[in-house]
Protein backbone atom coordinates (compact mmCIF):
# COMPACT_ATOMS: atom_id res chain seq x y z
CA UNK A 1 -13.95 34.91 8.22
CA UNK A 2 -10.84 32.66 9.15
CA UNK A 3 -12.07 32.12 12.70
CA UNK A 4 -15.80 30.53 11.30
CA UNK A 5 -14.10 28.74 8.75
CA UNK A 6 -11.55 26.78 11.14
CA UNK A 7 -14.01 26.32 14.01
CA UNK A 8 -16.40 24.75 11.41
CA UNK A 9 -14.24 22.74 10.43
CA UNK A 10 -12.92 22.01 13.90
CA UNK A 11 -16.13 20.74 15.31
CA UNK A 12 -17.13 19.01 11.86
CA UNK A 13 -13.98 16.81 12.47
CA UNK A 14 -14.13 16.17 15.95
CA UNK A 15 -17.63 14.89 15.49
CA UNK A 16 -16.25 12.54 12.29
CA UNK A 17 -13.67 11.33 14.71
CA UNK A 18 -15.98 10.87 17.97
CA UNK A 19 -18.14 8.37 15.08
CA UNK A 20 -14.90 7.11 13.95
CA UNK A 21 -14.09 5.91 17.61
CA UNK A 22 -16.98 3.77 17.85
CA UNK A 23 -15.79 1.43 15.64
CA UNK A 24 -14.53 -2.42 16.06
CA UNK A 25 -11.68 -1.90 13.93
CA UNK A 26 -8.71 -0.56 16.01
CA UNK A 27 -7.33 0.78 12.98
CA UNK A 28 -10.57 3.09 12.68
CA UNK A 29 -10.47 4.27 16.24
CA UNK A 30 -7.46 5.54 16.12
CA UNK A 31 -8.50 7.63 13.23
CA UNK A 32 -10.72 8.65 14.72
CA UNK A 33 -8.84 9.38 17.55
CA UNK A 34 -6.53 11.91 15.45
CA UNK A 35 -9.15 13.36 13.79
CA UNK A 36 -10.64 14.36 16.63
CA UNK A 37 -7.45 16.43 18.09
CA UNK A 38 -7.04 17.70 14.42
CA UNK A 39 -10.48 19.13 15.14
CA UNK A 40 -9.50 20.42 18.55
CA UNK A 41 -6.81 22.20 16.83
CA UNK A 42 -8.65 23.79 14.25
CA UNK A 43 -10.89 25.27 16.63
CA UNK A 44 -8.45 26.56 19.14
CA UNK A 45 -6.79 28.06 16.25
CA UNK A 46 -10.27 29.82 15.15
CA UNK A 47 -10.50 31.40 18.79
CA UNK A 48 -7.02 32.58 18.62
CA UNK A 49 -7.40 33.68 14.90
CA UNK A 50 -10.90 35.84 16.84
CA UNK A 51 -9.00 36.89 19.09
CA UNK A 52 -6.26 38.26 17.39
CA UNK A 53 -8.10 39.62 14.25
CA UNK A 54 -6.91 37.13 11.97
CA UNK A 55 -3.19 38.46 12.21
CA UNK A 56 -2.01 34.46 12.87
């Protein structure tokens, strides 16, 4: 259930941080810009979590 969780959350994030980046403010894009590698993380981790049977 890990692995569902995190890439849910993965590609909810990098979709926040993709609308994030279309901003004016610099400030925001760069947000945005984070959040969208945090969500990159989260779903790598969900693969590896599938992969590995949630033993991470």
């Amino acid at each position: 259930m890990g692995e569902l969780t995190d890439k849910a959350k993965g590609v909810a994030n990098e979709v926040a941080g993709k609308a994030k980046q279309q901003s004016d403010n610099p400030e925001t894009r760069a947000e945005g810009h984070a959040q969208e590698r945090k969500g990159e993380a989260q779903n790598l981790k969900g693969e590896v979590e599938g992969k590995m049977g949630n033993k991470v």
